[in-house]
C-alpha atoms as a PDB file:
ATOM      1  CA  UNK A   1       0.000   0.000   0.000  1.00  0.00           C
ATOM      2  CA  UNK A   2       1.464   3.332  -0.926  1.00  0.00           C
ATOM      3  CA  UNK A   3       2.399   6.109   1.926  1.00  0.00           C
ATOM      4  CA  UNK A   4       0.139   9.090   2.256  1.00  0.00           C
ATOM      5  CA  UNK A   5       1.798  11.696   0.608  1.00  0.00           C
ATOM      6  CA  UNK A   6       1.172  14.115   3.307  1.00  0.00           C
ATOM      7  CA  UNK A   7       4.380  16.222   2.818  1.00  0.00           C
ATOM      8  CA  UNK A   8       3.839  17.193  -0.654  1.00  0.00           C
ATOM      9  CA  UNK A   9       4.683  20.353  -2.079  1.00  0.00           C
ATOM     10  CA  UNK A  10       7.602  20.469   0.920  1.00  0.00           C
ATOM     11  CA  UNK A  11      11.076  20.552   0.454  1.00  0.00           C
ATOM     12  CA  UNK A  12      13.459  19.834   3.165  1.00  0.00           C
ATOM     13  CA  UNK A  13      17.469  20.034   3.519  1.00  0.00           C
ATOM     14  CA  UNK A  14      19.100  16.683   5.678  1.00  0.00           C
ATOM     15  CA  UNK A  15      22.611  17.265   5.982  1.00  0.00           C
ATOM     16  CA  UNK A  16      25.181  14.907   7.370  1.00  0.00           C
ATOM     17  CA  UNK A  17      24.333  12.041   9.567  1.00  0.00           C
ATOM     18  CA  UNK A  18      24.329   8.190   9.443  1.00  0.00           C
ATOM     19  CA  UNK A  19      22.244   5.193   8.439  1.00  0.00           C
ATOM     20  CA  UNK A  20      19.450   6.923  11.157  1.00  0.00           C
ATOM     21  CA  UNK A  21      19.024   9.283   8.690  1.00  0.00           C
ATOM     22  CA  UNK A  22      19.078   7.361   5.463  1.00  0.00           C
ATOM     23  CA  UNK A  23      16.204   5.942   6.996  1.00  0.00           C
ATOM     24  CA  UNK A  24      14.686   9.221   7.309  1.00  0.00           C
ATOM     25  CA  UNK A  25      15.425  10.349   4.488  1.00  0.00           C
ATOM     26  CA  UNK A  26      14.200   7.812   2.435  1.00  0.00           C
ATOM     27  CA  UNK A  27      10.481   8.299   4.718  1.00  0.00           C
ATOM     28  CA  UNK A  28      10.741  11.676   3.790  1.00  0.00           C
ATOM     29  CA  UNK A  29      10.755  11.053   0.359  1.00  0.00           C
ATOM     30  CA  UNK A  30       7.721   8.435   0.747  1.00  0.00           C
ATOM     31  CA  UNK A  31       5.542  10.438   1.485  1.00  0.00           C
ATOM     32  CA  UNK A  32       5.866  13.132  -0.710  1.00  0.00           C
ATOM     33  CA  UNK A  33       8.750  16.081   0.413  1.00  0.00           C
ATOM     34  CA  UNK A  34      11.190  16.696  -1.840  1.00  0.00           C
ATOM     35  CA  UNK A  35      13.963  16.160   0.119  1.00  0.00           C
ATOM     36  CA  UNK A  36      18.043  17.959  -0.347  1.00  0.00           C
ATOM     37  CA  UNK A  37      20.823  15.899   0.709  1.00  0.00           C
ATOM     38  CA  UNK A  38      24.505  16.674   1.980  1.00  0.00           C
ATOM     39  CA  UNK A  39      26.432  13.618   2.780  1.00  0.00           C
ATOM     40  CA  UNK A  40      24.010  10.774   2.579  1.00  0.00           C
ATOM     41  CA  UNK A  41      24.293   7.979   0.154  1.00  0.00           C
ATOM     42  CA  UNK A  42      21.302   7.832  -0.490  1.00  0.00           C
ATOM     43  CA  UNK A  43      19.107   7.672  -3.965  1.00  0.00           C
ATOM     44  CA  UNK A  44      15.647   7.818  -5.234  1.00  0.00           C
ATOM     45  CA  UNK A  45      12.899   9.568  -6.342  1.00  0.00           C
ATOM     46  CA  UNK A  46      12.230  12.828  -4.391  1.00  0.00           C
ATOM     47  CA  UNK A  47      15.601  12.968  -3.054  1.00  0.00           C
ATOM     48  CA  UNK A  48      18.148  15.185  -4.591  1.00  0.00           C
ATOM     49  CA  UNK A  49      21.579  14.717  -3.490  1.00  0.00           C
ATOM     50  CA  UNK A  50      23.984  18.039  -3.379  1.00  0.00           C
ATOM     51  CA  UNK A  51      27.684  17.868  -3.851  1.00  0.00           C
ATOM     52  CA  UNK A  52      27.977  21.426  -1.536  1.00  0.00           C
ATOM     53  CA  UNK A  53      26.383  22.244   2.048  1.00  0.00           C
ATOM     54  CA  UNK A  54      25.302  25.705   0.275  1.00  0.00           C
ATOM     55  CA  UNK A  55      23.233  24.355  -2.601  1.00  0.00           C
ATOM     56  CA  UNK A  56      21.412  22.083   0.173  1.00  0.00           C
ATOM     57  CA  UNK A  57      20.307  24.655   1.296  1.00  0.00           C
ATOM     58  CA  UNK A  58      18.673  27.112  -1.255  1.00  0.00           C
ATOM     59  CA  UNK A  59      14.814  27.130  -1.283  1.00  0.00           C
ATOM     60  CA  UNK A  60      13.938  24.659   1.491  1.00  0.00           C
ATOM     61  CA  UNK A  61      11.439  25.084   3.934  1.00  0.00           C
ATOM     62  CA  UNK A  62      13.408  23.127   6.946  1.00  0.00           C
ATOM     63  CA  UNK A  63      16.616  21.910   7.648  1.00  0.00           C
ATOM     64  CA  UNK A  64      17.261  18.750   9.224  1.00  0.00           C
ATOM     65  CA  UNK A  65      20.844  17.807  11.433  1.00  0.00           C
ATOM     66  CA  UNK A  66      22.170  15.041  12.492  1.00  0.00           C
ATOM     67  CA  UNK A  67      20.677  13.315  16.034  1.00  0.00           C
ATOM     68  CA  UNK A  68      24.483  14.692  17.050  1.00  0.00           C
ATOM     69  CA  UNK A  69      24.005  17.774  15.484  1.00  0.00           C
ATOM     70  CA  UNK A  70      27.945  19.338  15.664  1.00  0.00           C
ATOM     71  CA  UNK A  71      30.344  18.931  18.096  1.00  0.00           C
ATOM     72  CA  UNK A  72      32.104  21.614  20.128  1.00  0.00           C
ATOM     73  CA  UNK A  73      34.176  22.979  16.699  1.00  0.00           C
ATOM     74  CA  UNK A  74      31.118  23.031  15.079  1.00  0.00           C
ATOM     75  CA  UNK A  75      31.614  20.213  12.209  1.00  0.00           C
ATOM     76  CA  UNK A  76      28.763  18.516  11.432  1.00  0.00           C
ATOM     77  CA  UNK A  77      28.460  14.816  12.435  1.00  0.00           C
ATOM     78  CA  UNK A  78      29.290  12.556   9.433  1.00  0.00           C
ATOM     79  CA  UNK A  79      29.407   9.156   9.147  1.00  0.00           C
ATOM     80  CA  UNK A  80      29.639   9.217   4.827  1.00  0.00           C
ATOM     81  CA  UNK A  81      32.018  12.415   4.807  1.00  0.00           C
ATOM     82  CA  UNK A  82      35.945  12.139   5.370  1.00  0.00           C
ATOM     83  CA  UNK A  83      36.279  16.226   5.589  1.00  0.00           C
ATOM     84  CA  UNK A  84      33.221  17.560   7.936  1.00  0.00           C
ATOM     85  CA  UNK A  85      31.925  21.162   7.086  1.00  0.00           C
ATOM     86  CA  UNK A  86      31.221  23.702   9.879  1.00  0.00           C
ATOM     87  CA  UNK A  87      28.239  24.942  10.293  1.00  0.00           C
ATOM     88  CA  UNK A  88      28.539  29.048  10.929  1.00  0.00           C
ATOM     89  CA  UNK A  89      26.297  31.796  10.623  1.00  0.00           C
ATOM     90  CA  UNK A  90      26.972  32.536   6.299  1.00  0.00           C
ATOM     91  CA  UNK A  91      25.781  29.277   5.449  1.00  0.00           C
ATOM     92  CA  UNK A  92      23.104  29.128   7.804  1.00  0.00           C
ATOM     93  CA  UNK A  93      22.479  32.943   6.185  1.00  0.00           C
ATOM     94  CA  UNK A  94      21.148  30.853   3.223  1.00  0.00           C
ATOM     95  CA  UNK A  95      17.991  30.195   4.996  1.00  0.00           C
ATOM     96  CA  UNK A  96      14.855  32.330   5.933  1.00  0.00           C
ATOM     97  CA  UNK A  97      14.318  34.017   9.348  1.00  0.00           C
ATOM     98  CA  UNK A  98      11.945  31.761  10.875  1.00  0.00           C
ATOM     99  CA  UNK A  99      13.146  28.498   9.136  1.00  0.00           C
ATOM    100  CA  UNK A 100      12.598  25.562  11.301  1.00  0.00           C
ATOM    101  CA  UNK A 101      16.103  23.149  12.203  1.00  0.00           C
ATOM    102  CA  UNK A 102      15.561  19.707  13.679  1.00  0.00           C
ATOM    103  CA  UNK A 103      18.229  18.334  15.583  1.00  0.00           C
ATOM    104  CA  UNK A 104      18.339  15.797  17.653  1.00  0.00           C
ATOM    105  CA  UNK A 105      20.826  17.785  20.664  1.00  0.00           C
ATOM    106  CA  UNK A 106      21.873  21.609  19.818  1.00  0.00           C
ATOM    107  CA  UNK A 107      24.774  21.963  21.999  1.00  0.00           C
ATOM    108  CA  UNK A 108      24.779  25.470  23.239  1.00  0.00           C
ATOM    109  CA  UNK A 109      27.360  26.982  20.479  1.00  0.00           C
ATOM    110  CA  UNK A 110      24.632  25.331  17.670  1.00  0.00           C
ATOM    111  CA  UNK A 111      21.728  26.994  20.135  1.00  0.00           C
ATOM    112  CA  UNK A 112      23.595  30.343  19.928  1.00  0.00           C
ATOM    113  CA  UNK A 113      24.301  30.272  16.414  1.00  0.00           C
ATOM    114  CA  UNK A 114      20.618  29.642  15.395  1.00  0.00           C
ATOM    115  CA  UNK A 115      19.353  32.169  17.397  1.00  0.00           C
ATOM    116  CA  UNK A 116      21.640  34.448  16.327  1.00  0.00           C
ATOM    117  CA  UNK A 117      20.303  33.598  12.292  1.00  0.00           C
ATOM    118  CA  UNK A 118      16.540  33.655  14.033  1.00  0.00           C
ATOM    119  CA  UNK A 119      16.054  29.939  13.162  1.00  0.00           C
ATOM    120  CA  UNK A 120      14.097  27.822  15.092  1.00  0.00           C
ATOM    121  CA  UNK A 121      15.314  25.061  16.429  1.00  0.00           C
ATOM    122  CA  UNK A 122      13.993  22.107  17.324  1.00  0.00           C
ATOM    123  CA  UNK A 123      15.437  19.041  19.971  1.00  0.00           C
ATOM    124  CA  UNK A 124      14.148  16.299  19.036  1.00  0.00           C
ATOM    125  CA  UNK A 125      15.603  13.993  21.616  1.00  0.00           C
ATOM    126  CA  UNK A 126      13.509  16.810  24.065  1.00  0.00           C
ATOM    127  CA  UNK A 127      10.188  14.906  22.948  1.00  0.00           C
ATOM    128  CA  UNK A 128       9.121  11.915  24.753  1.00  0.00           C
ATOM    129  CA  UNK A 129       8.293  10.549  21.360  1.00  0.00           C
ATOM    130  CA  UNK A 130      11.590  10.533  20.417  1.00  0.00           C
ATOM    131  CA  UNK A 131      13.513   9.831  23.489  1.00  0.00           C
ATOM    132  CA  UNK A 132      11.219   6.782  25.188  1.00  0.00           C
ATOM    133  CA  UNK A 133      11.595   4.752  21.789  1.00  0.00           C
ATOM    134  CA  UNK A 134      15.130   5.379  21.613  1.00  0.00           C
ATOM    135  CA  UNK A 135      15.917   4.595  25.241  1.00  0.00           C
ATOM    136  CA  UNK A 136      15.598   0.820  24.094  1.00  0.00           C
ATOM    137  CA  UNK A 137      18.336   0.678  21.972  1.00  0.00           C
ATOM    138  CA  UNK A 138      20.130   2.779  24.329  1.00  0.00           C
ATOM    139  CA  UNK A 139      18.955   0.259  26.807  1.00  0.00           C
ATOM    140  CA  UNK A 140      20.056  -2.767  24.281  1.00  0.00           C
ATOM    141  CA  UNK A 141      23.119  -1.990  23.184  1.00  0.00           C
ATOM    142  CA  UNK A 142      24.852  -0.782  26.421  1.00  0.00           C
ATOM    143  CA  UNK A 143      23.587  -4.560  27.935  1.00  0.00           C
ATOM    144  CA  UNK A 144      25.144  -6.166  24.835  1.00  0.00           C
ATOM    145  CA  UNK A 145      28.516  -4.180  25.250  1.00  0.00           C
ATOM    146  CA  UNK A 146      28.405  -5.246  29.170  1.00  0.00           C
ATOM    147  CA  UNK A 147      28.294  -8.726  28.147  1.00  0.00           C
ATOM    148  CA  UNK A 148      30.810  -8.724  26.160  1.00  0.00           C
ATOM    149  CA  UNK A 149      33.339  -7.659  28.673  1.00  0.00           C
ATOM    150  CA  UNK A 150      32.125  -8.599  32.094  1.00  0.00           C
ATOM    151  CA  UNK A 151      33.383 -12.571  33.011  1.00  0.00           C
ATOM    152  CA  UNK A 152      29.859 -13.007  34.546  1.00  0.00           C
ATOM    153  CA  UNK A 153      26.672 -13.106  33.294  1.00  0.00           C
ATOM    154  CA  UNK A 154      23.873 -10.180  33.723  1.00  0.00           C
ATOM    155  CA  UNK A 155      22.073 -12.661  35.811  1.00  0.00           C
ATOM    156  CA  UNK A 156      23.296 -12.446  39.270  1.00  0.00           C
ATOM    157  CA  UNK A 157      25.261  -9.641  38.432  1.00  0.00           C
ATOM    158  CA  UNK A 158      25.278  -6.540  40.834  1.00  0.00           C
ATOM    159  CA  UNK A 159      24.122  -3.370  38.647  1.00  0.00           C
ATOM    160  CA  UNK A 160      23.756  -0.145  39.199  1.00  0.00           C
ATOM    161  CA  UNK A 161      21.637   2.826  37.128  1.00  0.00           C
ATOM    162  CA  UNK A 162      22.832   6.221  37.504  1.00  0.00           C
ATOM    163  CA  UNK A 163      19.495   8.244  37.007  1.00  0.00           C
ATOM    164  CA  UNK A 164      16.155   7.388  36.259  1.00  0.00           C
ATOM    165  CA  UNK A 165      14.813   9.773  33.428  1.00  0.00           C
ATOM    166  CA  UNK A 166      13.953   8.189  29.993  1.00  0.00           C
ATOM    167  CA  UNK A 167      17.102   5.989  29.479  1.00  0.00           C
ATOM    168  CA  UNK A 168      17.527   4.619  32.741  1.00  0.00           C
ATOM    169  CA  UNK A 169      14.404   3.796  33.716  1.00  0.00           C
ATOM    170  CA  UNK A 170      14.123   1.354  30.486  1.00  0.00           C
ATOM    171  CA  UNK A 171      18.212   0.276  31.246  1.00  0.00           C
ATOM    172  CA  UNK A 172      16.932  -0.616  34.990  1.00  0.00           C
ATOM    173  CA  UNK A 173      13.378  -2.372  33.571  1.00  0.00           C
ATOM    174  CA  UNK A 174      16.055  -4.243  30.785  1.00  0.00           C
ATOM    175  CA  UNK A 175      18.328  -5.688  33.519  1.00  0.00           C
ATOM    176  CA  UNK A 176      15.537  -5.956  36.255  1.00  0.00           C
ATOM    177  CA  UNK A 177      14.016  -8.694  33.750  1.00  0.00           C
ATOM    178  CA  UNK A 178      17.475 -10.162  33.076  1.00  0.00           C
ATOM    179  CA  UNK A 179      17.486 -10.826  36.856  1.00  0.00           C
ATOM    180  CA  UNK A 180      20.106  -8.717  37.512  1.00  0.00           C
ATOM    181  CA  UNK A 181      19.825  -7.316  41.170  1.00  0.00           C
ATOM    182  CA  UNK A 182      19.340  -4.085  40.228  1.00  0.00           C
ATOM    183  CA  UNK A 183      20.152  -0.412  42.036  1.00  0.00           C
ATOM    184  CA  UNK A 184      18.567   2.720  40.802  1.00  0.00           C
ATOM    185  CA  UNK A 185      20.511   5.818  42.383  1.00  0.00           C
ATOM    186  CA  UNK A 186      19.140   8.920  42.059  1.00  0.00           C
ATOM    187  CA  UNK A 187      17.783  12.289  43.325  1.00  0.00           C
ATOM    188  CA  UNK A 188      14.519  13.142  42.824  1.00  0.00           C
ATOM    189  CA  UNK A 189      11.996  11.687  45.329  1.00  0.00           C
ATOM    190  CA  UNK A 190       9.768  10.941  42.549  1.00  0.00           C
ATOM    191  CA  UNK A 191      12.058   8.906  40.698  1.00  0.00           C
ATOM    192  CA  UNK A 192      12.988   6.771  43.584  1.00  0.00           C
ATOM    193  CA  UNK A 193       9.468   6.273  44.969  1.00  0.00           C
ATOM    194  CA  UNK A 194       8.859   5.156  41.269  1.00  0.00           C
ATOM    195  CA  UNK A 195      11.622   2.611  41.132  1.00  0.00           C
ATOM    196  CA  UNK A 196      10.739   1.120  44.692  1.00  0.00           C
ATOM    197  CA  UNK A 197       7.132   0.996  43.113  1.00  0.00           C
ATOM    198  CA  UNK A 198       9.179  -1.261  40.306  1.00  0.00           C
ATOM    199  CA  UNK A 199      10.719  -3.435  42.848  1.00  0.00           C
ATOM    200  CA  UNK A 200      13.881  -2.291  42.707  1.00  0.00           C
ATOM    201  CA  UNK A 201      16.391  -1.059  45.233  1.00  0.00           C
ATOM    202  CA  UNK A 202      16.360   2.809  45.354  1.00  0.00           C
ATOM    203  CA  UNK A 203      19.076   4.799  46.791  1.00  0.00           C
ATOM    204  CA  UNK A 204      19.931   8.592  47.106  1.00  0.00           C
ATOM    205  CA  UNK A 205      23.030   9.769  45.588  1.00  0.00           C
ATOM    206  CA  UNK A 206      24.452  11.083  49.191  1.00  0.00           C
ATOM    207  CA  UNK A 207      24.226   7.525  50.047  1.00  0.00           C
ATOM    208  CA  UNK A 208      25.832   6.254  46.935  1.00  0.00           C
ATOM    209  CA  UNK A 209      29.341   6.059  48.531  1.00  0.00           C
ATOM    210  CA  UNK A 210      28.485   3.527  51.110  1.00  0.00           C
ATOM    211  CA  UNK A 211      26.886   1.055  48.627  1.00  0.00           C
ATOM    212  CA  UNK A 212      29.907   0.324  46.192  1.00  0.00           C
ATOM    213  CA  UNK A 213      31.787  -2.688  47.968  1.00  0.00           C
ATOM    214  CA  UNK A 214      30.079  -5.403  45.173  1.00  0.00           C
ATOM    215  CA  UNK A 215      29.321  -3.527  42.384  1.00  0.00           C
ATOM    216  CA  UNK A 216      30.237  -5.438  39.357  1.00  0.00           C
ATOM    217  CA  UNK A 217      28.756  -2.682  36.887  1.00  0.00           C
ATOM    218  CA  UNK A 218      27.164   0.872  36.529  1.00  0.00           C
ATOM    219  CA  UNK A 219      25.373   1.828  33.908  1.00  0.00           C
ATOM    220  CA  UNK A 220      25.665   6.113  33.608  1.00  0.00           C
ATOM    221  CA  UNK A 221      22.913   8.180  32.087  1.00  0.00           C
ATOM    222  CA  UNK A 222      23.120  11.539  33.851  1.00  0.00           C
ATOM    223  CA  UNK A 223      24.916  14.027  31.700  1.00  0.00           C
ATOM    224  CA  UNK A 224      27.385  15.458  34.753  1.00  0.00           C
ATOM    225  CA  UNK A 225      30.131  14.263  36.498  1.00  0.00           C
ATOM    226  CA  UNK A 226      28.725  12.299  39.079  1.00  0.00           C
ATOM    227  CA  UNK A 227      31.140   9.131  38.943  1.00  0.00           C
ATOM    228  CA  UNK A 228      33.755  11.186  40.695  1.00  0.00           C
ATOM    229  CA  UNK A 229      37.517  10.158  42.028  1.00  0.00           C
ATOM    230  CA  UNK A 230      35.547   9.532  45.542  1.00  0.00           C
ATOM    231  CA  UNK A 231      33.278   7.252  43.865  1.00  0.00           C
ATOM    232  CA  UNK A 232      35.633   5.226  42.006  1.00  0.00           C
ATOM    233  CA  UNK A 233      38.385   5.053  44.978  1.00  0.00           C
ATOM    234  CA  UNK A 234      35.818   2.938  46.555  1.00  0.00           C
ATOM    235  CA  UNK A 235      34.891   0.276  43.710  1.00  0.00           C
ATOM    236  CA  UNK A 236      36.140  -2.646  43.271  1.00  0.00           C
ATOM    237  CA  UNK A 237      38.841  -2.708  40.337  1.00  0.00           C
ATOM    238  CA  UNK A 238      36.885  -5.355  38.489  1.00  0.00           C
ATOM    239  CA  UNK A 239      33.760  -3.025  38.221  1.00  0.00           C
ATOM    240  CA  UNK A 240      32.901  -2.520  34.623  1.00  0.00           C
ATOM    241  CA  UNK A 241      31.324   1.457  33.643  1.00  0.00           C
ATOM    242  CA  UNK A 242      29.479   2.200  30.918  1.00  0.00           C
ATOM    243  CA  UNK A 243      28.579   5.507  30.536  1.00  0.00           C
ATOM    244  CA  UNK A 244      25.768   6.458  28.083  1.00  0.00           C
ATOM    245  CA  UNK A 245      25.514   9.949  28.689  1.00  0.00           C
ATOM    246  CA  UNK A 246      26.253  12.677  25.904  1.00  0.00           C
ATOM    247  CA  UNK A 247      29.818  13.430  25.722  1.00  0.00           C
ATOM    248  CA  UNK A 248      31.800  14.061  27.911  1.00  0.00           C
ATOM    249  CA  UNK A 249      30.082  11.745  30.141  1.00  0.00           C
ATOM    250  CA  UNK A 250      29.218  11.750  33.968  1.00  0.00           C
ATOM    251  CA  UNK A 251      32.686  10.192  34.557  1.00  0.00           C
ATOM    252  CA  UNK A 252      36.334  10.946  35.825  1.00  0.00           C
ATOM    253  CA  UNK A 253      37.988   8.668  32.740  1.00  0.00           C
ATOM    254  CA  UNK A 254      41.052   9.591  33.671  1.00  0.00           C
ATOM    255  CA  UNK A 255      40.765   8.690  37.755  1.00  0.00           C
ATOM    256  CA  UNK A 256      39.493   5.431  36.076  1.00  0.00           C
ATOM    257  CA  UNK A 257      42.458   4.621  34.146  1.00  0.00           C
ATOM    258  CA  UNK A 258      44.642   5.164  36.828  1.00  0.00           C
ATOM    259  CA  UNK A 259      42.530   3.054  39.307  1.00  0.00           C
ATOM    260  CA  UNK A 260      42.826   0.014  36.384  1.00  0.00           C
ATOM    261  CA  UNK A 261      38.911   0.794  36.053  1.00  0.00           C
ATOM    262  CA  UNK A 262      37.538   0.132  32.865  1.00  0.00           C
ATOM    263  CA  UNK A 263      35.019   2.780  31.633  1.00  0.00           C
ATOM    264  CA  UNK A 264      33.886   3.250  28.043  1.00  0.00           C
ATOM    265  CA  UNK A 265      32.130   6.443  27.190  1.00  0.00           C
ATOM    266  CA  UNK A 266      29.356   4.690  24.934  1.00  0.00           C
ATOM    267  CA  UNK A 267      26.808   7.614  23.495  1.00  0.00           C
ATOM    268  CA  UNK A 268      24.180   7.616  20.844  1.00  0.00           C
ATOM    269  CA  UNK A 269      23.832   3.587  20.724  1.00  0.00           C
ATOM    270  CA  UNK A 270      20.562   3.445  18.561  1.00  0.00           C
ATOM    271  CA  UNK A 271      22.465   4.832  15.361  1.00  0.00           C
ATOM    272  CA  UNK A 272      25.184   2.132  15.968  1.00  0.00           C
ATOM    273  CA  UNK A 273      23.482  -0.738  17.616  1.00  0.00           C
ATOM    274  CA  UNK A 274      19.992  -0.441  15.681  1.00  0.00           C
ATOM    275  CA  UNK A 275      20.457   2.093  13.099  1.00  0.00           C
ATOM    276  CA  UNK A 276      17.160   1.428  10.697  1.00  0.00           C
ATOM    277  CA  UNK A 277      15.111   1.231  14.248  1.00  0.00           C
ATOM    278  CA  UNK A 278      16.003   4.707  15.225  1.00  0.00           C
ATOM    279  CA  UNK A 279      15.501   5.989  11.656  1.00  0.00           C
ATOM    280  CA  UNK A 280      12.286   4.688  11.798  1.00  0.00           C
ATOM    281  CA  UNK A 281      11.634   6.456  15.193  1.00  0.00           C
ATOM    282  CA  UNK A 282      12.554  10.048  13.933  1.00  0.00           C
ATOM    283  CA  UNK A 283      10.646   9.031  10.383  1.00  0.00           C
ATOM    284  CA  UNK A 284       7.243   8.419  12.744  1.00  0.00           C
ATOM    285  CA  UNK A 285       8.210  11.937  14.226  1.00  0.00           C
ATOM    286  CA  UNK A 286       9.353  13.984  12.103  1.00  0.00           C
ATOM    287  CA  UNK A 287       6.539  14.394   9.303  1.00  0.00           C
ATOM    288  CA  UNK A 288       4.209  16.161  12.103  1.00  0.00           C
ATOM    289  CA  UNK A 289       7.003  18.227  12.927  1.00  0.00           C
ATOM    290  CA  UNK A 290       7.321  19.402   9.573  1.00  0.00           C
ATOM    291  CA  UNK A 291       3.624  19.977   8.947  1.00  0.00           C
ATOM    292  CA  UNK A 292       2.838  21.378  12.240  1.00  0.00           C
ATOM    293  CA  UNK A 293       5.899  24.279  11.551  1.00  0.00           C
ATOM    294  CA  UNK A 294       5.468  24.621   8.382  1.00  0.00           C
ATOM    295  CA  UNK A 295       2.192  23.634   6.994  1.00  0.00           C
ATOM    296  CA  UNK A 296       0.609  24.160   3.729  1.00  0.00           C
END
């Protein structure tokens, strides 16, 4: 059965990015916007790739980034491009005040910059629609790396969650149900009345430091530096981080490696552990987005 083509008459710029946005891309295209590509192999009717950021952007109504967006030089995240182009105010000049941008994190220089160019801009990993479906294979592929370096199983192991938003309260469901004996650690009351409610152990952060003796691993998905030198003094060498926060991480990497601690900084997991699932999550989004900024 053909796709609606609800996005006709729309043409929209996707620049940079990875398979998640092939994916996209190629949704985009389904159901009817004509849609300007930088940096994605990708082919097919609707889609027109352009060999130049600047042409990508002439005449479209919205432009889509990368879930990364740029990092802290301001190159855009690539998977398909050797030399990354920075985004800076003259080529986001090319587009109209008022022009929507969909990213899925604008760092604060991206934030500035498209405020500074009145664009709107739009976080897509803000919306629960986006972020609850993508916690899974957040959730998924920081168990899989787990196993493949603990020397125990998940089962029986000792785990801790660091935070109990979005992310860790599917990471602490995933490993609750893999019989791991699970800790939640957090600070808002809420959040551990809510993960007693799930039958797991709940702790405060300010007790944190007297709960680390058997901790075989901690799973990290608050976006400061909580695992301090203090913290990790007191684990066990064996203990195994993973830290899914957005970079840099919640962790002192370098107190770690002197320690003999292994930590692996390990964020956005859906684009590398279950690429075509998160495209599909943004491609279920993003088509309201679109119509409810710019319309018809």
């Amino acid at each position: 059965m053909p796709a609606m083509q609800i996005l006709t008459g729309l043409t929209v710029a996707v620049m940079g990015g990875d398979a998640r946005e092939v994916t996209l891309v190629e949704c985009l295209a389904d159901v009817g916007a004509t849609v300007k590509t930088f940096g994605l192999p990708v082919k097919g009717p609707n889609i027109i790739p352009c060999p130049e950021p600047e042409g990508c952007l002439i005449g479209v109504q919205a432009l889509i980034l990368p879930v990364p967006g740029v990092n802290e030089q301001m190159e855009l995240s690539s998977a398909y491009l050797k030399t990354k182009p920075k985004i800076n105010g003259e080529l986001l000049s090319l587009l109209p005040a008022g022009t929507p941008v969909l990213v899925g994190v604008a760092r604060k220089p991206l934030r500035e910059l498209l405020e500074k160019n009145a664009l709107e801009p739009v976080e897509l990993m803000e919306l629960d629609e986006v972020a609850i479906p993508n916690s899974i294979p957040s959730a998924e592929g920081a168990v899989q790396m787990a196993m493949e370096r603990l020397p125990i199983t998940i089962h029986g192991a000792n785990a801790m969650v660091l935070g109990f938003g979005r992310t860790g309260q599917t990471m602490a469901q995933l490993l609750s149900n893999m019989h791991a004996n699970t800790t939640v650690v957090a600070r808002d009351p809420a959040q551990l009345a809510r993960a007693s409610a799930m039958g797991l152990k709940a702790l405060h952060f300010k007790e944190l430091v007297d709960y680390l003796r058997d901790v075989d691993v901690i799973f990290n998905t608050i976006p400061a530096p909580v695992i301090s030198g203090e913290i990790l003094q007191r684990l066990p060498s064996a203990t195994l981080i993973i830290d899914l926060a957005s970079a840099p991480g919640g962790t002192d990497f370098l107190k770690a490696r002197e320690l003999g601690i292994e930590a692996v900084l390990a964020p956005g997991l859906p684009g590398k552990v279950a690429p075509k699932t998160a495209g599909m999550i943004l491609a279920r989004v993003v088509p309201g987005i679109l119509l409810q900024k710019i319309g018809h």
